[in-house]
Structure formats: structure tokens, C-alpha cells
ModelCIF file with pLDDT and N, C-alpha, C, O atoms, coordinates in Angstrom:
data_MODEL
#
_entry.id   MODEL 
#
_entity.id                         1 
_entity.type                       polymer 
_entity.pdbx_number_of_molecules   1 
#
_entity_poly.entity_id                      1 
_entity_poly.type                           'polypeptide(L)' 
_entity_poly.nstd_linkage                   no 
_entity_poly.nstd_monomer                   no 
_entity_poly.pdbx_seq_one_letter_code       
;(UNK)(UNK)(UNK)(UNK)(UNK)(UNK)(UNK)(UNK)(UNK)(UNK)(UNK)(UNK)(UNK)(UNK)(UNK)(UNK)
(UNK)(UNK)(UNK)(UNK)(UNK)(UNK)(UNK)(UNK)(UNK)(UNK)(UNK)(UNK)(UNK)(UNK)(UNK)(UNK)
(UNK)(UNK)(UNK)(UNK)(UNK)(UNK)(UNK)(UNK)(UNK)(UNK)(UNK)
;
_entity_poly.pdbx_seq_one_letter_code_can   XXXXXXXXXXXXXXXXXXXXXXXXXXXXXXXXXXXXXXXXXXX 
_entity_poly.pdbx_strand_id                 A 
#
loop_
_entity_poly_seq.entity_id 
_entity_poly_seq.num 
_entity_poly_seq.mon_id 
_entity_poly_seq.hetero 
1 1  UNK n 
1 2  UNK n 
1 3  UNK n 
1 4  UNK n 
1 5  UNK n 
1 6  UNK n 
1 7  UNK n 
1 8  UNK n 
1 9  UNK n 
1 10 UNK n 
1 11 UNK n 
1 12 UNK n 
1 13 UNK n 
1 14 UNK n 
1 15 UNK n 
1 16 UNK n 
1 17 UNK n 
1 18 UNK n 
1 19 UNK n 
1 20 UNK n 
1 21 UNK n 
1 22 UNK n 
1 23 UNK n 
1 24 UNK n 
1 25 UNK n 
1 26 UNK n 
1 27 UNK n 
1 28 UNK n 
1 29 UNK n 
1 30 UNK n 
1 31 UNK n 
1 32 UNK n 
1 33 UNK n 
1 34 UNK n 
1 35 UNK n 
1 36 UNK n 
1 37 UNK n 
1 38 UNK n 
1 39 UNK n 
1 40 UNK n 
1 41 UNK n 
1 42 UNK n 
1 43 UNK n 
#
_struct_asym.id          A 
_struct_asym.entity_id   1 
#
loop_
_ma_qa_metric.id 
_ma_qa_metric.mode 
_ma_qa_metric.name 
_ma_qa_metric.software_group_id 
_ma_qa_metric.type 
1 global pLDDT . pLDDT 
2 local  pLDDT . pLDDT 
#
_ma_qa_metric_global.metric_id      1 
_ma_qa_metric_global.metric_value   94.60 
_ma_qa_metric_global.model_id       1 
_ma_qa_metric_global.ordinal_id     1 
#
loop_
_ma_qa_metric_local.label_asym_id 
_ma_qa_metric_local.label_comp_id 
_ma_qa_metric_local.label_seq_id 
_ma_qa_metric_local.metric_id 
_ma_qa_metric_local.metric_value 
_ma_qa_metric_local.model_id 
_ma_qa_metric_local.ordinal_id 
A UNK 1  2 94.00 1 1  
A UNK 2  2 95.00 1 2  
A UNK 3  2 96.00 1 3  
A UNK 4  2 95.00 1 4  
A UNK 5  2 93.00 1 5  
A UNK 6  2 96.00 1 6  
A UNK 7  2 97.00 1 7  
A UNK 8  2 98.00 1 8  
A UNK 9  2 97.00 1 9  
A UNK 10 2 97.00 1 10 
A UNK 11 2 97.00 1 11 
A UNK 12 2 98.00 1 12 
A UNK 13 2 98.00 1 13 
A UNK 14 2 98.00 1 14 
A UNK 15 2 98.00 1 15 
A UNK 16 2 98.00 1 16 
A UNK 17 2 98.00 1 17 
A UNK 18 2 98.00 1 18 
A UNK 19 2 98.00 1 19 
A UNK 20 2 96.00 1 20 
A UNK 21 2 94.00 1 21 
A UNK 22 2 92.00 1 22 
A UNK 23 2 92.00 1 23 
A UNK 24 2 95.00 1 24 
A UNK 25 2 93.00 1 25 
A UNK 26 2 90.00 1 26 
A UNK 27 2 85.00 1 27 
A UNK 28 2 88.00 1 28 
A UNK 29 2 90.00 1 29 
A UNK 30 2 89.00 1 30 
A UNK 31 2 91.00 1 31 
A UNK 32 2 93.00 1 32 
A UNK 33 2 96.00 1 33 
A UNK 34 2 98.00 1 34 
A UNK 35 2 98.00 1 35 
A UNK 36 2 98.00 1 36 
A UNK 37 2 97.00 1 37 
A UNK 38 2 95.00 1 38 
A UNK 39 2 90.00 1 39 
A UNK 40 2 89.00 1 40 
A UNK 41 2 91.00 1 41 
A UNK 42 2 94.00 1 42 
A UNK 43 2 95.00 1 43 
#
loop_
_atom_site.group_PDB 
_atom_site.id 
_atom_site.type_symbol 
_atom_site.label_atom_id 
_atom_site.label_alt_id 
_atom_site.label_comp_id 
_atom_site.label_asym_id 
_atom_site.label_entity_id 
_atom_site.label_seq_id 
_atom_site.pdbx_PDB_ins_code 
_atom_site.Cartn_x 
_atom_site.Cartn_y 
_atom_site.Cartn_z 
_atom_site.occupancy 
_atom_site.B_iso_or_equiv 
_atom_site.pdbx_formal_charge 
_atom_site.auth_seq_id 
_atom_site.auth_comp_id 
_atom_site.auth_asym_id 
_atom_site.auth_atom_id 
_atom_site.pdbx_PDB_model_num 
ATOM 1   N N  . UNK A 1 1  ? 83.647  117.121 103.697 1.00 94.00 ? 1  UNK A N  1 
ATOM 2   C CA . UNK A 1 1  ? 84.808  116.444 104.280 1.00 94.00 ? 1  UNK A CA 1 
ATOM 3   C C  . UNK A 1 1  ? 86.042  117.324 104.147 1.00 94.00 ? 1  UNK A C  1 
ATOM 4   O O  . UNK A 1 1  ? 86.136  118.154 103.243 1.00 94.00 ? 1  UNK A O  1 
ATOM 5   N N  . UNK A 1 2  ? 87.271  117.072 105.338 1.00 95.00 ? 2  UNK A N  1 
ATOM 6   C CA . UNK A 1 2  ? 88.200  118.288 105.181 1.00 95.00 ? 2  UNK A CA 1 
ATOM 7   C C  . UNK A 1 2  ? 88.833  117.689 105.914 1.00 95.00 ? 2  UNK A C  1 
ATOM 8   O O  . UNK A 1 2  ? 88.350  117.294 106.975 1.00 95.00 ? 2  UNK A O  1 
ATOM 9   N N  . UNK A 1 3  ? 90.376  117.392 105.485 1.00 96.00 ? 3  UNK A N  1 
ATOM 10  C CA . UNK A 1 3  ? 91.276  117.078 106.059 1.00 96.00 ? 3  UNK A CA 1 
ATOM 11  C C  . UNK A 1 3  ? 91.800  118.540 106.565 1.00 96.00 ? 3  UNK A C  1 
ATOM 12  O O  . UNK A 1 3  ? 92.111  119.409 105.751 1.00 96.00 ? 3  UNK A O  1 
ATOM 13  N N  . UNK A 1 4  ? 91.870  118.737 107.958 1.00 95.00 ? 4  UNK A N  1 
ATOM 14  C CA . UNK A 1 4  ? 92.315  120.153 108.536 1.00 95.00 ? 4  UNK A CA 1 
ATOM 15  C C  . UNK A 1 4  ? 93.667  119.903 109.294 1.00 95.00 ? 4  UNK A C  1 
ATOM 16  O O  . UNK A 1 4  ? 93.948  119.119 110.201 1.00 95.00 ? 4  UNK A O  1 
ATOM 17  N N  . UNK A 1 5  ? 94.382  120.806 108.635 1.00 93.00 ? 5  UNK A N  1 
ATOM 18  C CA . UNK A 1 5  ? 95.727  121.771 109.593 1.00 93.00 ? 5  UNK A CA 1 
ATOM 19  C C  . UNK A 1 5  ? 96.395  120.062 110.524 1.00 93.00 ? 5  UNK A C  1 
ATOM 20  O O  . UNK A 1 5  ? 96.644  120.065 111.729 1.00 93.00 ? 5  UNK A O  1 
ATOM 21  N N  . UNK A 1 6  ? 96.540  118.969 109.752 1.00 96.00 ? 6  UNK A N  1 
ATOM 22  C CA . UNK A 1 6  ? 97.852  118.362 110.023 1.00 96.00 ? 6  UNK A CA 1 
ATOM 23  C C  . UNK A 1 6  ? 99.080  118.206 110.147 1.00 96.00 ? 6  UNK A C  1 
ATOM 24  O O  . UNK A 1 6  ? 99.615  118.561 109.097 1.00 96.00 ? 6  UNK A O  1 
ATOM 25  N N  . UNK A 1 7  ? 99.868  117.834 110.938 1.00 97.00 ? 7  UNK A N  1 
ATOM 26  C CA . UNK A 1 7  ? 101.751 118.002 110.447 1.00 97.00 ? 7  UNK A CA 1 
ATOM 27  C C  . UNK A 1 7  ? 101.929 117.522 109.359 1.00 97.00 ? 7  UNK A C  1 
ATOM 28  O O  . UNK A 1 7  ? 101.331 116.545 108.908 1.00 97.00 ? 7  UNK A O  1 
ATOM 29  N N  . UNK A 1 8  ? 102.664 118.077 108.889 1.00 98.00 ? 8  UNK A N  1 
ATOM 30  C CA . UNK A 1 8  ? 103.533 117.667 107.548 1.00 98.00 ? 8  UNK A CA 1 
ATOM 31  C C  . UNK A 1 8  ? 104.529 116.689 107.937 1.00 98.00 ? 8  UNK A C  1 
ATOM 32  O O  . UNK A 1 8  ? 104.559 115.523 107.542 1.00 98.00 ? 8  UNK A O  1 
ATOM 33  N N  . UNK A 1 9  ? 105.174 117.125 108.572 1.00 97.00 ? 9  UNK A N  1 
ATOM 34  C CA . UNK A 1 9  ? 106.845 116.532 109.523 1.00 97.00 ? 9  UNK A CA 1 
ATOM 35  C C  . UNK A 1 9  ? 105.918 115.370 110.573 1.00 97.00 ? 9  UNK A C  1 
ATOM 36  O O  . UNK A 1 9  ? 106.865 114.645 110.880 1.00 97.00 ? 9  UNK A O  1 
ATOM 37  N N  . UNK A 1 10 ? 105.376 115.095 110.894 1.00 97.00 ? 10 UNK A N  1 
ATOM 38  C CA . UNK A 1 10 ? 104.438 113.942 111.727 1.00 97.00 ? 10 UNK A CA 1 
ATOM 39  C C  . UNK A 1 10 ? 103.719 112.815 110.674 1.00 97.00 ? 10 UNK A C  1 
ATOM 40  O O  . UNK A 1 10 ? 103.989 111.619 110.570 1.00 97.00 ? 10 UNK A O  1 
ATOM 41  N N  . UNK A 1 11 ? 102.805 113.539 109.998 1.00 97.00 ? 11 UNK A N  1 
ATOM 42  C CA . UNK A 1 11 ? 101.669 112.658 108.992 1.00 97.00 ? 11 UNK A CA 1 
ATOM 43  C C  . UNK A 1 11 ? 101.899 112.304 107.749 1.00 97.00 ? 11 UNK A C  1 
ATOM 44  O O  . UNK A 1 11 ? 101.828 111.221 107.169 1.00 97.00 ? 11 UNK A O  1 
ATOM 45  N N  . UNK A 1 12 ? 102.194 113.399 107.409 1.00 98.00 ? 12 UNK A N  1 
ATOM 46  C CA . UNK A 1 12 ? 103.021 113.647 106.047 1.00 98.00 ? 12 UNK A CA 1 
ATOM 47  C C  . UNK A 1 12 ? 103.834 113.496 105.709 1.00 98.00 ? 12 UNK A C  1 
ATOM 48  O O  . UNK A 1 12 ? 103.909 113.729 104.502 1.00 98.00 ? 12 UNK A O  1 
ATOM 49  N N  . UNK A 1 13 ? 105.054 113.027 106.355 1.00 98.00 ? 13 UNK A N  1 
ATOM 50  C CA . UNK A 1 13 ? 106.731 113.554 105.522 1.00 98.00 ? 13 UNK A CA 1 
ATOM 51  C C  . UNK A 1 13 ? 107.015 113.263 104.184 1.00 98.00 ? 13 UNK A C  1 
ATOM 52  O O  . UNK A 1 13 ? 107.533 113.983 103.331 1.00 98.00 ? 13 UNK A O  1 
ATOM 53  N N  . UNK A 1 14 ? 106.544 111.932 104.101 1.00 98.00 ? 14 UNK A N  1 
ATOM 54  C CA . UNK A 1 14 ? 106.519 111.824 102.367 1.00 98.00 ? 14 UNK A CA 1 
ATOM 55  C C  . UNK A 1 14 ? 106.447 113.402 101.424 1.00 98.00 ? 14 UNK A C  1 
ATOM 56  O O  . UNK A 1 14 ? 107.256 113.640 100.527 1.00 98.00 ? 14 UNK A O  1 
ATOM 57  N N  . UNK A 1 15 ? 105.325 114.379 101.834 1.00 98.00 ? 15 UNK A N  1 
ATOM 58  C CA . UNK A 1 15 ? 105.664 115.351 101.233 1.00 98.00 ? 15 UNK A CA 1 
ATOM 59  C C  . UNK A 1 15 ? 106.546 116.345 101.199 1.00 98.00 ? 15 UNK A C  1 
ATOM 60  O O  . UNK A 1 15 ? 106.694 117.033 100.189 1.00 98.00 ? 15 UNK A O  1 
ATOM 61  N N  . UNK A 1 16 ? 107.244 116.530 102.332 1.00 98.00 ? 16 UNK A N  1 
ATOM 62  C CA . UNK A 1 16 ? 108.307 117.674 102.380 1.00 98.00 ? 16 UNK A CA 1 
ATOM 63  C C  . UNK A 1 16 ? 109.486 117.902 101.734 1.00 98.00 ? 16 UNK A C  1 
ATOM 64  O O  . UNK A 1 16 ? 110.146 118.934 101.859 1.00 98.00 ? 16 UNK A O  1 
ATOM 65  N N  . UNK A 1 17 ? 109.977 116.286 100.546 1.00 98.00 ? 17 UNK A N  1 
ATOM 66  C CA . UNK A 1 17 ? 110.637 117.059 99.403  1.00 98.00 ? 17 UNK A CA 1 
ATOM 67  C C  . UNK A 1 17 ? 110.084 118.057 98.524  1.00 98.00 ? 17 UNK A C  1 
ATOM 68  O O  . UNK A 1 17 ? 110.699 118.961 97.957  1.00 98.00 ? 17 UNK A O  1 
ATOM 69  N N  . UNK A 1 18 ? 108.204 117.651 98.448  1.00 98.00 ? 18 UNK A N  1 
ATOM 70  C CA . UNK A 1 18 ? 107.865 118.932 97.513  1.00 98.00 ? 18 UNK A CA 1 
ATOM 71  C C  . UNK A 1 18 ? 107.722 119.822 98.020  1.00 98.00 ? 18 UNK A C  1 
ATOM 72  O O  . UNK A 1 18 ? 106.935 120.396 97.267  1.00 98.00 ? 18 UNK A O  1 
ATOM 73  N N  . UNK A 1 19 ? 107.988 120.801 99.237  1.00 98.00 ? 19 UNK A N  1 
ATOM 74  C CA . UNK A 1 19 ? 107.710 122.062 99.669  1.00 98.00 ? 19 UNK A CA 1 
ATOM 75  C C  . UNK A 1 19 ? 109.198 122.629 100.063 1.00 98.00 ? 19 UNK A C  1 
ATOM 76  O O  . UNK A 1 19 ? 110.180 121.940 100.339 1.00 98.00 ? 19 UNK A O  1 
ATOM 77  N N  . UNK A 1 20 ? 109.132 123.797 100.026 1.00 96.00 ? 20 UNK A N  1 
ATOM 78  C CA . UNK A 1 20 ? 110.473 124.633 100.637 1.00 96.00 ? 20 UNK A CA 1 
ATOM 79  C C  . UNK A 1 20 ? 109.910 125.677 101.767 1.00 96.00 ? 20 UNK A C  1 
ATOM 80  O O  . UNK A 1 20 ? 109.035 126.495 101.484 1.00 96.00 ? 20 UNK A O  1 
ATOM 81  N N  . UNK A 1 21 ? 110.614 125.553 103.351 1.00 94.00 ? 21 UNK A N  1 
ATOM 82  C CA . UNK A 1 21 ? 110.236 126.279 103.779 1.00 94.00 ? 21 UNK A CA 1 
ATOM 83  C C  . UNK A 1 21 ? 110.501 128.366 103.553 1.00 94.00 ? 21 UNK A C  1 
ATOM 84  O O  . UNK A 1 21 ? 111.636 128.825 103.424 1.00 94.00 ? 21 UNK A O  1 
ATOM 85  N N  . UNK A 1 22 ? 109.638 128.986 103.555 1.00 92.00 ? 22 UNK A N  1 
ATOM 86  C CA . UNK A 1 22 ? 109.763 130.117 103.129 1.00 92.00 ? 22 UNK A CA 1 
ATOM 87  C C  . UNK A 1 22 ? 110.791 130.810 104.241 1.00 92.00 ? 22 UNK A C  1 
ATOM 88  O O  . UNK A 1 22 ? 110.956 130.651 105.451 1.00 92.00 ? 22 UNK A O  1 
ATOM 89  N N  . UNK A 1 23 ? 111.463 131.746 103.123 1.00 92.00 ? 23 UNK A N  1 
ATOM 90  C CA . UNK A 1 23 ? 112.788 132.448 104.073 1.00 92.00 ? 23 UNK A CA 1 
ATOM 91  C C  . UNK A 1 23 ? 112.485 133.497 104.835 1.00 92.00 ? 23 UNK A C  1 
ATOM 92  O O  . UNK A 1 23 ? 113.369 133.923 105.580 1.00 92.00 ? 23 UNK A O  1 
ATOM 93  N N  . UNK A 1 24 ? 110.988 134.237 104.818 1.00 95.00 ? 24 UNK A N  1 
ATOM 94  C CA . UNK A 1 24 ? 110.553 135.302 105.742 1.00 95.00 ? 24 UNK A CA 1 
ATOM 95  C C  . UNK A 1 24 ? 110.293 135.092 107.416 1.00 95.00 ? 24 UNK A C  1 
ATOM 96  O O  . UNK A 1 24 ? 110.449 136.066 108.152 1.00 95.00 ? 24 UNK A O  1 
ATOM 97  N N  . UNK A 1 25 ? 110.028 134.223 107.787 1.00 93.00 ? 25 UNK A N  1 
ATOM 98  C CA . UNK A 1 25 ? 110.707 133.752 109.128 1.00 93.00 ? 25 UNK A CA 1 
ATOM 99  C C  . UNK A 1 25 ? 112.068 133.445 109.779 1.00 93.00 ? 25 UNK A C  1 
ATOM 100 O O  . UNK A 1 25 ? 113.110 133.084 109.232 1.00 93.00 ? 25 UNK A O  1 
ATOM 101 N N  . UNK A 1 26 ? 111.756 133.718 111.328 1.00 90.00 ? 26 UNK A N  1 
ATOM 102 C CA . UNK A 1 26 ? 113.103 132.917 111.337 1.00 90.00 ? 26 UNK A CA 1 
ATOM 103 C C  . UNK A 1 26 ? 112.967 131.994 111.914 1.00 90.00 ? 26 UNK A C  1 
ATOM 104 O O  . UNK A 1 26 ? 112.261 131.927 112.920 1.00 90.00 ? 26 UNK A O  1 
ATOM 105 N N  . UNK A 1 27 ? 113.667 130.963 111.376 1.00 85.00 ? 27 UNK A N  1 
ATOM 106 C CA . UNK A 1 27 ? 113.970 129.395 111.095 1.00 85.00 ? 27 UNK A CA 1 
ATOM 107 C C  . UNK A 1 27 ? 113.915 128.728 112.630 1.00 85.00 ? 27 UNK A C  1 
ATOM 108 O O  . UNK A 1 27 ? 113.722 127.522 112.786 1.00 85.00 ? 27 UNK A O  1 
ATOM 109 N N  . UNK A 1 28 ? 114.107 129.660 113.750 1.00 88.00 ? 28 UNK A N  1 
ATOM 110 C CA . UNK A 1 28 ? 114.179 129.346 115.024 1.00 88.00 ? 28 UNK A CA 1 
ATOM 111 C C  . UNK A 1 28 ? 112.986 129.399 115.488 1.00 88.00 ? 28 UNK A C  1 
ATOM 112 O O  . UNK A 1 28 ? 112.795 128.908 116.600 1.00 88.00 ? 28 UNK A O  1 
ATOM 113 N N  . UNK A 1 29 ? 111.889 129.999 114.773 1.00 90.00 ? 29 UNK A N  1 
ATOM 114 C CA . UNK A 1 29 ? 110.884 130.251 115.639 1.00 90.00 ? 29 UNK A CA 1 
ATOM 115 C C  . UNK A 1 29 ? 109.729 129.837 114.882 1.00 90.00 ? 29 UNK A C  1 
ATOM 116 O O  . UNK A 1 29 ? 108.661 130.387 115.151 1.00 90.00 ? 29 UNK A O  1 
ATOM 117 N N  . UNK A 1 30 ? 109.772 128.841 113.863 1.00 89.00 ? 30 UNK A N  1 
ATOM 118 C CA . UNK A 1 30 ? 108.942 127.558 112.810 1.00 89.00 ? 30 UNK A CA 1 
ATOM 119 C C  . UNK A 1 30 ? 108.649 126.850 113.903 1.00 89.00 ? 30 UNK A C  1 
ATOM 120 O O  . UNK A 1 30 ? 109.364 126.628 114.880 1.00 89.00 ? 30 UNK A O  1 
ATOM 121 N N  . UNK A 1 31 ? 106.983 126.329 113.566 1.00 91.00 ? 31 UNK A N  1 
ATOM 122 C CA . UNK A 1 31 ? 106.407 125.324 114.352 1.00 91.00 ? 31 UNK A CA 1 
ATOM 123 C C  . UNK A 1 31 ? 106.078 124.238 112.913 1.00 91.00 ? 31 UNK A C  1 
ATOM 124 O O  . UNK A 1 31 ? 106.123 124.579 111.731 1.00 91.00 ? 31 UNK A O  1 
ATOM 125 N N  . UNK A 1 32 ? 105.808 123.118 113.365 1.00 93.00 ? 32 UNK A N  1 
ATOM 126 C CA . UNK A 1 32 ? 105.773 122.158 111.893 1.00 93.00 ? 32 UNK A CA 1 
ATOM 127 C C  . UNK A 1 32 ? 104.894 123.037 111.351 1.00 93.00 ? 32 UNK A C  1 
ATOM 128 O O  . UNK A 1 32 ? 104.129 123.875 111.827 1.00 93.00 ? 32 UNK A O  1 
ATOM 129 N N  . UNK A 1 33 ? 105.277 122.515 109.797 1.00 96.00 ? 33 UNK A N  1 
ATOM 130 C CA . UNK A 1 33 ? 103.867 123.389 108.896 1.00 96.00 ? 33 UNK A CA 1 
ATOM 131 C C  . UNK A 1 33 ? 102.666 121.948 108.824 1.00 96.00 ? 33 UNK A C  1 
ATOM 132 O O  . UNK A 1 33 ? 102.728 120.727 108.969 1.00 96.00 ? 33 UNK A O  1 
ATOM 133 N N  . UNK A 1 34 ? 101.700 122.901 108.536 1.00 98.00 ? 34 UNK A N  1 
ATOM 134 C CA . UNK A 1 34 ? 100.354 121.533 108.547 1.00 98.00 ? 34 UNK A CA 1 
ATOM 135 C C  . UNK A 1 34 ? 99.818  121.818 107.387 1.00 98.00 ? 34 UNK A C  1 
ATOM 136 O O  . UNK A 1 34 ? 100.054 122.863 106.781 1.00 98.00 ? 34 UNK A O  1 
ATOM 137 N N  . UNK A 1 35 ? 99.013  120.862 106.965 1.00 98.00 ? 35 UNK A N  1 
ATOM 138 C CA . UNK A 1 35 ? 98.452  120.766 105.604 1.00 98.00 ? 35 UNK A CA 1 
ATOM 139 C C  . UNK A 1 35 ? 96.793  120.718 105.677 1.00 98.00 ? 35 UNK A C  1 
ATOM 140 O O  . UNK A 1 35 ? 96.195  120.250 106.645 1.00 98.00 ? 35 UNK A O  1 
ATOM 141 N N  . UNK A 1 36 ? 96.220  121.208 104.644 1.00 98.00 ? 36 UNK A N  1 
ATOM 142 C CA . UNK A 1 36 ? 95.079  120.769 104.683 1.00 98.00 ? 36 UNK A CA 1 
ATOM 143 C C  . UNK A 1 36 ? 94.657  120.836 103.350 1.00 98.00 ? 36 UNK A C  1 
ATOM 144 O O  . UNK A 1 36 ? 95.129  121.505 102.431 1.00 98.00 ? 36 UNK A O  1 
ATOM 145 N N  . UNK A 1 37 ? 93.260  119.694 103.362 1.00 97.00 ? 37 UNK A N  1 
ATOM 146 C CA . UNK A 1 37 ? 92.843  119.116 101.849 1.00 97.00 ? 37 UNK A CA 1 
ATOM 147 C C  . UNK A 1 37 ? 91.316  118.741 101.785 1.00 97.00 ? 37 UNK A C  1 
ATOM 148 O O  . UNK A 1 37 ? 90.779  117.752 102.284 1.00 97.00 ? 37 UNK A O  1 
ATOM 149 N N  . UNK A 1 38 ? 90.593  120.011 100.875 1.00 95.00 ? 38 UNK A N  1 
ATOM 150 C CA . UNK A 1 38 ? 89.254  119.556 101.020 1.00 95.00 ? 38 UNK A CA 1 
ATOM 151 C C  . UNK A 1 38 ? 88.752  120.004 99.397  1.00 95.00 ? 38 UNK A C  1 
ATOM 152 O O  . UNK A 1 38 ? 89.543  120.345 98.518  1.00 95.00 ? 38 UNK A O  1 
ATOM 153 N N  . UNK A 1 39 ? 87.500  119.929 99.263  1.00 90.00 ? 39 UNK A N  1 
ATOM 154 C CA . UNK A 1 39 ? 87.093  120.226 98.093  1.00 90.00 ? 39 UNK A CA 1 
ATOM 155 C C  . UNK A 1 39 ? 86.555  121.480 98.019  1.00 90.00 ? 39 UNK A C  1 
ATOM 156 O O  . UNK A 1 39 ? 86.592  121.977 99.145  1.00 90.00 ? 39 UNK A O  1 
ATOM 157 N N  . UNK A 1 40 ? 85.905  122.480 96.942  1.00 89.00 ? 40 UNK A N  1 
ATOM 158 C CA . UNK A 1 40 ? 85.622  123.866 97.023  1.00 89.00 ? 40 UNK A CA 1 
ATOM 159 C C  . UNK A 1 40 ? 84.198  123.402 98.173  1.00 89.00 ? 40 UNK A C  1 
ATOM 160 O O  . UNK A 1 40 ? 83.936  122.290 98.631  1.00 89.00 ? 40 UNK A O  1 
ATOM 161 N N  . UNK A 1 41 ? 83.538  124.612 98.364  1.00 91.00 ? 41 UNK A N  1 
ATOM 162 C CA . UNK A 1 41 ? 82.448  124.778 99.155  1.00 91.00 ? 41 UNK A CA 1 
ATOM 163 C C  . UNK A 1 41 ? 82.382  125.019 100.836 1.00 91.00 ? 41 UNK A C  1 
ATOM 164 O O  . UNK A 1 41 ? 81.545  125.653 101.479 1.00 91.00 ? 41 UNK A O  1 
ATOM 165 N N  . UNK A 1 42 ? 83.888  124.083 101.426 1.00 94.00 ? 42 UNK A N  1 
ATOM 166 C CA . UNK A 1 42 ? 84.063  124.149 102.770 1.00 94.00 ? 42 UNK A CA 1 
ATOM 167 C C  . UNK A 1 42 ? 84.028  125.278 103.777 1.00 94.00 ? 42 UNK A C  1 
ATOM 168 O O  . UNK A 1 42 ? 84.145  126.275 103.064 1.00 94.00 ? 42 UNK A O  1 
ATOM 169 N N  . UNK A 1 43 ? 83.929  125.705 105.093 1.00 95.00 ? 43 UNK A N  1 
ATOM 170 C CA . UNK A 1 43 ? 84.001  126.998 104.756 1.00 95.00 ? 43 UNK A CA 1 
ATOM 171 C C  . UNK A 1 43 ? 84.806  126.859 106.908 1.00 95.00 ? 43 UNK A C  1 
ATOM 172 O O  . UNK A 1 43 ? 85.188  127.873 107.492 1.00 95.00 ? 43 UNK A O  1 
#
């Protein structure tokens, strides 16, 4: 089972106080970030 490559900013928002977006992009050209959540073995 594998929760794959969801929005954060859509599904998630609850989480986006815990993340910071990283400053090596630029900020204009971010698509939502997505999340994903599975156990070891997936591939």
C-alpha cells in the first residue's frame, strides 16, 4: 500500500506548518509540493 505524490496545499494542509519551502528555487516557478507515505519494501 502507498499513498503516492499527493498535494500538500489540496489534501494535506493541516501539514504545511510542519514543512518550510526550500530556498533553492524560485518561488515563482513552485508547483504544490506532494507527499507520499508507504512502508519499507515499495518500490
Amino acid at each position: 500500500y502507498y499513498l503516492q505524490q499527493q498535494s500538500i496545499p489540496t489534501e494535506f494542509p493541516e501539514l504545511l506548518p510542519d514543512i518550510k519551502f526550500p530556498e533553492y528555487f524560485d518561488k515563482k516557478l513552485f508547483v504544490d509540493p506532494t507527499i507520499w507515505i508507504g512502508s519499507g519494501g515499495n518500490t
